[in-house]
N, C-alpha and C. Protein backbone atom coordinates (compact mmCIF):
# COMPACT_ATOMS: atom_id res chain seq x y z
N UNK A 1 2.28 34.86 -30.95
CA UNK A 1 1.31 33.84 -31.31
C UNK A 1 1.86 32.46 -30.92
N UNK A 2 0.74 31.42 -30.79
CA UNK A 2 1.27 30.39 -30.32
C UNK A 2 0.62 29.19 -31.59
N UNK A 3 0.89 28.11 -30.93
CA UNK A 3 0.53 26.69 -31.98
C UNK A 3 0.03 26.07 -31.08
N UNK A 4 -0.67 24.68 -31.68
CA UNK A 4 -1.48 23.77 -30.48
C UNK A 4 -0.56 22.48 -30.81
N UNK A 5 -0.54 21.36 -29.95
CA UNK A 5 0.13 20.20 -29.81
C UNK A 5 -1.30 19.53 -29.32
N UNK A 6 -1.92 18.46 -29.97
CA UNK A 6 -3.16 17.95 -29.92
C UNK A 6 -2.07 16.13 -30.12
N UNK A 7 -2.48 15.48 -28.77
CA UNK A 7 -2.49 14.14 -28.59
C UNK A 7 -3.46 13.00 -28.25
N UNK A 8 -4.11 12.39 -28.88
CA UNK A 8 -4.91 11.20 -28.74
C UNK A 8 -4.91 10.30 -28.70
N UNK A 9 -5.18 9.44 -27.53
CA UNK A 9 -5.07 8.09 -27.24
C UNK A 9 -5.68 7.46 -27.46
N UNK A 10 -6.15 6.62 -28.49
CA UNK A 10 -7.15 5.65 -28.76
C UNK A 10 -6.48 4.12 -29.01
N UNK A 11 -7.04 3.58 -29.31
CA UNK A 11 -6.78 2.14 -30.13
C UNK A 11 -7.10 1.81 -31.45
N UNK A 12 -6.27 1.45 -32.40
CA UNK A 12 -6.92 1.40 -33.63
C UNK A 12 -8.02 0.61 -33.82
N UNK A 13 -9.25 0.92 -34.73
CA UNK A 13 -10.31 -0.06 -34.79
C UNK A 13 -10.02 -1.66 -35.28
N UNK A 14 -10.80 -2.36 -34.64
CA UNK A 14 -10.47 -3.73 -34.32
C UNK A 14 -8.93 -4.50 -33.90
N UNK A 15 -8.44 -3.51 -33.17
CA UNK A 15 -7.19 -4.42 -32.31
C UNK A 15 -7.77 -4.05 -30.72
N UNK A 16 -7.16 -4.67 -30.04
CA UNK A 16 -7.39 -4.78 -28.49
C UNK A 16 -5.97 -4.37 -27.82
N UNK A 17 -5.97 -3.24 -26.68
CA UNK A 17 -4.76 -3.61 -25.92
C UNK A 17 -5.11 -4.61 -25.15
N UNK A 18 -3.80 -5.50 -24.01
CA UNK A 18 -4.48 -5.91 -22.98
C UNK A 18 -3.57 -5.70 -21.89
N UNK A 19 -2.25 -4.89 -22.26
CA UNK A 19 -2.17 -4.12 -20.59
C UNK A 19 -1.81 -3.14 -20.72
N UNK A 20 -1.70 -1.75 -19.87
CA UNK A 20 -1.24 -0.98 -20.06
C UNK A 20 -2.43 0.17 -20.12
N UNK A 21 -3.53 -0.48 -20.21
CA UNK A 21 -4.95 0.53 -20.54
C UNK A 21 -5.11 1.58 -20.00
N UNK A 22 -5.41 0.97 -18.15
CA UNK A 22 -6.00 2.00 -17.38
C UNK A 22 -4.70 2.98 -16.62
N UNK A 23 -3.47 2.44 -17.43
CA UNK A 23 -2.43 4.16 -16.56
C UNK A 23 -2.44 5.45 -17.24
N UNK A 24 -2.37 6.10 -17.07
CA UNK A 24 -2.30 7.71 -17.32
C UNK A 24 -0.90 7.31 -18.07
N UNK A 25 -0.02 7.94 -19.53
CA UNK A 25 1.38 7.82 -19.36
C UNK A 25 1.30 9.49 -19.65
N UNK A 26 2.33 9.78 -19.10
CA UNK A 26 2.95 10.95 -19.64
C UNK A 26 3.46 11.28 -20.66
N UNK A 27 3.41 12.91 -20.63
CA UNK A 27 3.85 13.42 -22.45
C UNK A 27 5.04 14.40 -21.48
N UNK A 28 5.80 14.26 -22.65
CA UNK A 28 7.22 14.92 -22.92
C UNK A 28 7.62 15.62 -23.79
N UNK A 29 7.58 17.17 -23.46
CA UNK A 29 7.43 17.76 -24.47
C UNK A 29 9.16 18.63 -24.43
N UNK A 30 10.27 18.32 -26.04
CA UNK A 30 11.40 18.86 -25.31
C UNK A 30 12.17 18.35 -24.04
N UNK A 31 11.65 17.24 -23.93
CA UNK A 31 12.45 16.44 -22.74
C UNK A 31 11.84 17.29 -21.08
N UNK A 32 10.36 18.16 -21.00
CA UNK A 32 10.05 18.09 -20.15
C UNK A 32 8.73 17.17 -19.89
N UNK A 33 8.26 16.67 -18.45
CA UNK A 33 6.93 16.81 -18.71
C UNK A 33 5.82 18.18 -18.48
N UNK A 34 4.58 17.62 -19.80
CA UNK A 34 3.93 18.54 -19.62
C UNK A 34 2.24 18.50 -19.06
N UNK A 35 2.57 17.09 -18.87
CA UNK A 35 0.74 16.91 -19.00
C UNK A 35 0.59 14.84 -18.98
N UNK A 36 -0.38 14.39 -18.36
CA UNK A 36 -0.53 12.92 -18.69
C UNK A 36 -1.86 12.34 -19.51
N UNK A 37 -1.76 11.69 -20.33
CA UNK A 37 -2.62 11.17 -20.84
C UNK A 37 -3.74 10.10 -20.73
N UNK A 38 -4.68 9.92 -20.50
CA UNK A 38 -5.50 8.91 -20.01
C UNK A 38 -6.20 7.60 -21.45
N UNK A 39 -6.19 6.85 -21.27
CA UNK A 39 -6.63 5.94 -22.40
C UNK A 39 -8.37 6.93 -22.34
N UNK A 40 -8.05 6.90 -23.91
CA UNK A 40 -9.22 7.31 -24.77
C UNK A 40 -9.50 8.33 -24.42
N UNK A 41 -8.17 9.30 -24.19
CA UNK A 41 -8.23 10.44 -23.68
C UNK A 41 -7.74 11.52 -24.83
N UNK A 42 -8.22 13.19 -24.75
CA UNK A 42 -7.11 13.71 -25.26
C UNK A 42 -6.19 14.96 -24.89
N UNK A 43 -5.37 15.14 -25.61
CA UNK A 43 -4.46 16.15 -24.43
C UNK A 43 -4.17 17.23 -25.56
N UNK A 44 -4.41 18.39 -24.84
CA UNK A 44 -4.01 19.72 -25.96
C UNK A 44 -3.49 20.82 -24.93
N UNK A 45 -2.01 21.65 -25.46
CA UNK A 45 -1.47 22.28 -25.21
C UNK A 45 -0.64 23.25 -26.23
N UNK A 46 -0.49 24.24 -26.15
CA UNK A 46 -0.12 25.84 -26.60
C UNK A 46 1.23 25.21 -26.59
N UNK A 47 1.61 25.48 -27.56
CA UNK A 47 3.24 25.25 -27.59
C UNK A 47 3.85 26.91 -28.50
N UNK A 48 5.49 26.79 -28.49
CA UNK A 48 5.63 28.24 -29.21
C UNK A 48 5.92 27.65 -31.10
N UNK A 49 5.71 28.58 -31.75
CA UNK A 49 6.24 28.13 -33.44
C UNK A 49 7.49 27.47 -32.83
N UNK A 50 7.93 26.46 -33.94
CA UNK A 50 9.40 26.23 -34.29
C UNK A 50 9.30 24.77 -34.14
N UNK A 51 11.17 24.40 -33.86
CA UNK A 51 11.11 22.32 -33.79
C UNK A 51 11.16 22.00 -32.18
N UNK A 52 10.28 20.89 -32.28
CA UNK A 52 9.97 20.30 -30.56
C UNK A 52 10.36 19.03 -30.81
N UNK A 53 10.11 18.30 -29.69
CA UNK A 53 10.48 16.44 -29.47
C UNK A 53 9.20 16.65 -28.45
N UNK A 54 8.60 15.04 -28.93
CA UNK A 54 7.89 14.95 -28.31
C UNK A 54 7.74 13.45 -27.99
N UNK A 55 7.70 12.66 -26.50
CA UNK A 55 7.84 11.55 -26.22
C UNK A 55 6.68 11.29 -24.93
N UNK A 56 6.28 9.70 -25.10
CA UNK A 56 5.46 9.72 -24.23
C UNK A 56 6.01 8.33 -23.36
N UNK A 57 5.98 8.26 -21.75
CA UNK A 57 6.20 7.24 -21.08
C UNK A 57 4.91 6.79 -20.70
N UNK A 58 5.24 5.71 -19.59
CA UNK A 58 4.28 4.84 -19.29
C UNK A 58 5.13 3.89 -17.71
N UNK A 59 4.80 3.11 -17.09
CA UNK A 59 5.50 3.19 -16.00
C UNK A 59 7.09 2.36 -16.56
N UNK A 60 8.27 2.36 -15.37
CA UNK A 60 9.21 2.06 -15.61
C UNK A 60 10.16 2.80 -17.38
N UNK A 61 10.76 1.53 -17.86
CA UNK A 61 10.84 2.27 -18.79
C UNK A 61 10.62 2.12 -20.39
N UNK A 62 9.09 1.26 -20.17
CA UNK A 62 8.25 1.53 -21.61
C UNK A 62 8.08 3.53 -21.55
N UNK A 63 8.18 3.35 -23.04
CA UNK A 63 8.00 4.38 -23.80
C UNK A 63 7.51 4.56 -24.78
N UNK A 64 7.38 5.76 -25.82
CA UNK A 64 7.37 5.73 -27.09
C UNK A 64 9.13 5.86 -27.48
N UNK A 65 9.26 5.90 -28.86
CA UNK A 65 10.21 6.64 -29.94
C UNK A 65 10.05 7.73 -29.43
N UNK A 66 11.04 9.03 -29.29
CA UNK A 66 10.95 10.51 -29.82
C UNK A 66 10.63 11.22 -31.30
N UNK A 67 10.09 11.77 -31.37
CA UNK A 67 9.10 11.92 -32.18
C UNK A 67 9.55 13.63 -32.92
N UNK A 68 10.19 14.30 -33.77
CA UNK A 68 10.73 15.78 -33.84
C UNK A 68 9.51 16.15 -34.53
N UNK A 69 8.77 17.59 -34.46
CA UNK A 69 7.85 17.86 -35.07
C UNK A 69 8.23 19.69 -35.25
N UNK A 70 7.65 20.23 -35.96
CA UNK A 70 7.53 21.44 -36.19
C UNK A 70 6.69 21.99 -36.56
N UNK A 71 6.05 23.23 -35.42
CA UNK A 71 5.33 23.83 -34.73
C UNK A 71 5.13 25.03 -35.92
N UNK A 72 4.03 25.09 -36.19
CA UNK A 72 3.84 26.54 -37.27
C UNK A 72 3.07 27.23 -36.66
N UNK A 73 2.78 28.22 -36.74
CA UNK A 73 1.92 29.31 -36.21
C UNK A 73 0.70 29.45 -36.67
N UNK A 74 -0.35 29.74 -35.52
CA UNK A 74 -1.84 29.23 -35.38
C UNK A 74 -2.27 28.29 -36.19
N UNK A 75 -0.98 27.09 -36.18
CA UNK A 75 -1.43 25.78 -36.70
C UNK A 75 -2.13 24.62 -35.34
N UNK A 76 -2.72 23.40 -35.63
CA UNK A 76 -2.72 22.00 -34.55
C UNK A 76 -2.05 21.25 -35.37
N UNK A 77 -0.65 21.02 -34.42
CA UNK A 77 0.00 19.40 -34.77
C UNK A 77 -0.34 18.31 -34.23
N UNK A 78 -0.76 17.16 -35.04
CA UNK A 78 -1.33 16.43 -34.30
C UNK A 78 -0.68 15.23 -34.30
N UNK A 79 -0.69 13.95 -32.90
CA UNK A 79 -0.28 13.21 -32.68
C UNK A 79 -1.22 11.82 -32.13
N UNK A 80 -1.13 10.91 -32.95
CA UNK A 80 -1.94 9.55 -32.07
C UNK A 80 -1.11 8.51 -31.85
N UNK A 81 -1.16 7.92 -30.44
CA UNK A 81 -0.98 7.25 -29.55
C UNK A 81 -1.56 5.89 -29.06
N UNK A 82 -0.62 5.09 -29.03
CA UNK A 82 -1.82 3.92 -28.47
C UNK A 82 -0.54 2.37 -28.25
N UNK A 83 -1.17 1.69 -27.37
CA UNK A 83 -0.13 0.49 -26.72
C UNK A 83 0.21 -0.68 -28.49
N UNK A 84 0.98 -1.40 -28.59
CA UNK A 84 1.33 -2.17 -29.23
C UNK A 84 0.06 -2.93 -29.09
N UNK A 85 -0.43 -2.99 -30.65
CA UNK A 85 -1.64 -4.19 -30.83
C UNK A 85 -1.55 -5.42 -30.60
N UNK A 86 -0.34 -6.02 -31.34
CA UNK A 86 -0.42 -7.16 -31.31
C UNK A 86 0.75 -7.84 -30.95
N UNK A 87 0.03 -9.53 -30.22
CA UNK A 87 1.37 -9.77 -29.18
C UNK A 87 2.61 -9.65 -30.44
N UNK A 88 2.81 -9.91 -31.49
CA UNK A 88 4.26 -10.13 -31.40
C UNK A 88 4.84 -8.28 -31.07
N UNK A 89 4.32 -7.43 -31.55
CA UNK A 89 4.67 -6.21 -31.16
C UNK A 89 5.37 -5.90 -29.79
N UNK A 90 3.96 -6.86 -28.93
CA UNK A 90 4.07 -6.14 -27.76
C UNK A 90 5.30 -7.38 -27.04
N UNK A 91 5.49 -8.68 -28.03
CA UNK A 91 6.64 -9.15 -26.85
C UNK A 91 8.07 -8.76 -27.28
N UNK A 92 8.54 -7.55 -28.90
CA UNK A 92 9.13 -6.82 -29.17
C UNK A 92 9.50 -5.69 -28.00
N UNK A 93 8.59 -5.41 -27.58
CA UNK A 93 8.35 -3.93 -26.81
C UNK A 93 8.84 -4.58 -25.41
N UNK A 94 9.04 -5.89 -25.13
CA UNK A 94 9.23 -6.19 -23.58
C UNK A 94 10.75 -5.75 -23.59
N UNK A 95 11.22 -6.46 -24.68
CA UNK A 95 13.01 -6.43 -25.02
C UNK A 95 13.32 -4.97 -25.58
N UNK A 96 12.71 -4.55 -26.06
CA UNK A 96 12.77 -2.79 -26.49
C UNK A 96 11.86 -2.19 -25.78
N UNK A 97 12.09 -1.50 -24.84
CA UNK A 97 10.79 -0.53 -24.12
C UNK A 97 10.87 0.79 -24.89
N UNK A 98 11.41 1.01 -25.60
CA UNK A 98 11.14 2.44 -26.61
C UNK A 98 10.09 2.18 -28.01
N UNK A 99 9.74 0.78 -27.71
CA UNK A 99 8.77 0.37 -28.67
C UNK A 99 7.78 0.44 -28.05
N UNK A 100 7.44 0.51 -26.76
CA UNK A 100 6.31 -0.05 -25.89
C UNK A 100 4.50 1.02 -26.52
N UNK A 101 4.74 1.95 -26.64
CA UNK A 101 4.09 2.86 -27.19
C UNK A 101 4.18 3.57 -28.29
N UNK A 102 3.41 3.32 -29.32
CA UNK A 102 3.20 3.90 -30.58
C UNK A 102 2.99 5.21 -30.35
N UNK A 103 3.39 5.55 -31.33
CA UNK A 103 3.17 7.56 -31.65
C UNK A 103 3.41 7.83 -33.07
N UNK A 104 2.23 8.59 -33.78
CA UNK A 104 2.84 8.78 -35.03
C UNK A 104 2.14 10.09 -35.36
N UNK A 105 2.39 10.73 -35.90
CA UNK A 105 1.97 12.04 -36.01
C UNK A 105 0.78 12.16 -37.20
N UNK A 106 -0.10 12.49 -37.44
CA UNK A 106 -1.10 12.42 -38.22
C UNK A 106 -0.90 13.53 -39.11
């Protein structure tokens, strides 16, 4: 049996990104990639039970945090995604690119 890994990219209601919108970033699942994500997109994949890492890039080397989750059987773990709202975040995220992208697991 397997588990689902469910990722969604949105924006929280009433903040704005303003760069970073229209790239695809990639998901990292276990330190591979597995799949890219599109703004206001969502991404679902079969993963096996047990503990994963899960990280998402974007070009260069903005990122998210790594993220450890654990996978239960014919469960969906779910994850939402989305660029730093607001400038002071996002001029945090210039000097930290592992801030650059939010991820938090729902």
């Amino acid at each position: 049996m397997t588990a689902t890994l469910r990722v969604e990219r949105s924006m929280p209601m009433g903040t704005m990104a303003v760069v970073d919108r229209s790239r695809p970033w990639q998901i990292l699942l276990d330190g591979r990639v597995v799949g890219t994500i599109e703004r206001d997109g969502v991404f679902e994949t079969g993963v096996e039970p047990g503990a994963h890492t899960l990280q998402l890039t974007s070009t260069g080397s903005r990122r998210s945090p790594e993220r450890s989750f654990t996978a239960a059987e014919n469960t969906v773990t779910e994850f939402a995604c989305h660029s730093q709202p607001i400038w002071p975040l996002m001029l945090m995220a210039l000097v930290v690119p592992g801030r650059w992208i939010a991820l938090k697991q729902r």
